[in-house]
Protein backbone atom coordinates (compact mmCIF):
# COMPACT_ATOMS: atom_id res chain seq x y z
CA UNK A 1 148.09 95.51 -81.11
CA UNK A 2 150.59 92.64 -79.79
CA UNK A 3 149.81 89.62 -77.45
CA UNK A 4 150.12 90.30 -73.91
CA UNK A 5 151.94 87.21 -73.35
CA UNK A 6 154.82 85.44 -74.96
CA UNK A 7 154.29 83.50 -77.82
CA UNK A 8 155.60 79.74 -77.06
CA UNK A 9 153.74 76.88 -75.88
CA UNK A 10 155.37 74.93 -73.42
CA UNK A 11 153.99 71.42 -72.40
CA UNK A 12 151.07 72.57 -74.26
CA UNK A 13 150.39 75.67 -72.61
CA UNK A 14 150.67 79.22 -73.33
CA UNK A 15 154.08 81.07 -71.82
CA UNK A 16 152.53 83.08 -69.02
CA UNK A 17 155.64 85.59 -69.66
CA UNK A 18 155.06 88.98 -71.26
CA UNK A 19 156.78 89.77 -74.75
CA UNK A 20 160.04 91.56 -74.45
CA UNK A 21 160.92 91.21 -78.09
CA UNK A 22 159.54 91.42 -81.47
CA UNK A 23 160.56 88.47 -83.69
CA UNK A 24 160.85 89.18 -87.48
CA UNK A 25 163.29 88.12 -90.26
CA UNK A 26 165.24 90.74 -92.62
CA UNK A 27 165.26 89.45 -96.01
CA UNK A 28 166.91 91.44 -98.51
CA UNK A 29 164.90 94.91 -98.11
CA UNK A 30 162.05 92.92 -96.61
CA UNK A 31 161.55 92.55 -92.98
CA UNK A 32 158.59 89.68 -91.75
CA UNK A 33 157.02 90.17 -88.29
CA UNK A 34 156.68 86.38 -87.19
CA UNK A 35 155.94 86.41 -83.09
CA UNK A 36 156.81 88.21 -79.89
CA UNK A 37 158.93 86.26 -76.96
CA UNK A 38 160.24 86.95 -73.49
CA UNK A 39 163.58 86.72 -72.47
CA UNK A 40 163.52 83.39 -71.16
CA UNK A 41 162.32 81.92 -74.91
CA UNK A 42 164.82 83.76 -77.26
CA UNK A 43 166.88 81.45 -77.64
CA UNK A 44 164.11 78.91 -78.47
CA UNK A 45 162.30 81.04 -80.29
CA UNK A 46 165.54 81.36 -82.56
CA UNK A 47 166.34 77.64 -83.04
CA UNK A 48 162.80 76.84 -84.24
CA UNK A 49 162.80 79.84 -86.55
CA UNK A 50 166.74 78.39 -87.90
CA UNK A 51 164.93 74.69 -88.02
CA UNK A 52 161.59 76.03 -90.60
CA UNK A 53 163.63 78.14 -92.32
CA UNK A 54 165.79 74.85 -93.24
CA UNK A 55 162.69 72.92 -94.12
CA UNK A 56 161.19 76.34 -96.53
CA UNK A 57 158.31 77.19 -94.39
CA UNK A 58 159.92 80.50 -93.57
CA UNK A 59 161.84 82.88 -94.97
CA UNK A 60 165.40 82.57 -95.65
CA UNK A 61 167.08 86.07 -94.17
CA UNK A 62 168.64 87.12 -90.42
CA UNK A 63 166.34 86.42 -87.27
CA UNK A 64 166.32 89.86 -85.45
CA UNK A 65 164.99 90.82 -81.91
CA UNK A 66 163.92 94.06 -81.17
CA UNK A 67 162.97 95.44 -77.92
CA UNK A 68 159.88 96.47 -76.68
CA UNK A 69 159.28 99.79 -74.82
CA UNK A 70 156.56 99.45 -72.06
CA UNK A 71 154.79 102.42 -72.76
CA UNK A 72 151.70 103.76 -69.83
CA UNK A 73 149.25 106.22 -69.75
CA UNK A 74 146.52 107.60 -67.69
CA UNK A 75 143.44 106.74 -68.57
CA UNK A 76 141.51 110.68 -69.39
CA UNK A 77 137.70 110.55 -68.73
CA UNK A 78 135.79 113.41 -70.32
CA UNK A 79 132.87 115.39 -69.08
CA UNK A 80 130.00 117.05 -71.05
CA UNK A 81 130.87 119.96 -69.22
CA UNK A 82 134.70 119.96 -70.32
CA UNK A 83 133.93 120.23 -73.74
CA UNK A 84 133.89 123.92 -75.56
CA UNK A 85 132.19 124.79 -78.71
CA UNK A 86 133.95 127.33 -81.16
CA UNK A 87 131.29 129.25 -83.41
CA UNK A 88 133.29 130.54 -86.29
CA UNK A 89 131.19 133.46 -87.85
């Protein structure tokens, strides 16, 4: 499961955005899932990433953003009566 909202606090509250992106760093072979952010925060999201990976908090490697797919369904509600038992004799 991901948040349903973006991951930076601004002014102390929580970005009322939904996540477009998965943040994670590629290290060598390695890839790190560190947040999600909307549009509006990428470039934030990136700078602060740049500034801990400076200090050694977080891994050195590239800072990558990958889309996320909205994905819906209908919910399916099931009946006792839609349910068929198979006797295998």
């Amino acid at each position: 499961m991901l948040p349903d909202r973006c991951s930076v606090l601004e002014k102390g509250k929580q970005c009322v955005n939904p996540p477009e992106f998965i943040v994670s760093i590629i290290a060598d072979k390695d890839e790190y899932m560190v947040g999600v952010t909307c549009e509006k925060h990428k470039q934030i999201v990136s700078g602060k990433i740049g500034i801990l990976q400076n200090e050694g908090k977080v891994h050195d490697g590239k800072i990558n953003f990958s889309p996320l797919k909205t994905v819906g369904t209908d919910c399916i509600h099931a009946d006792t009566d839609d349910f068929v038992q198979i006797d295998m004799k």
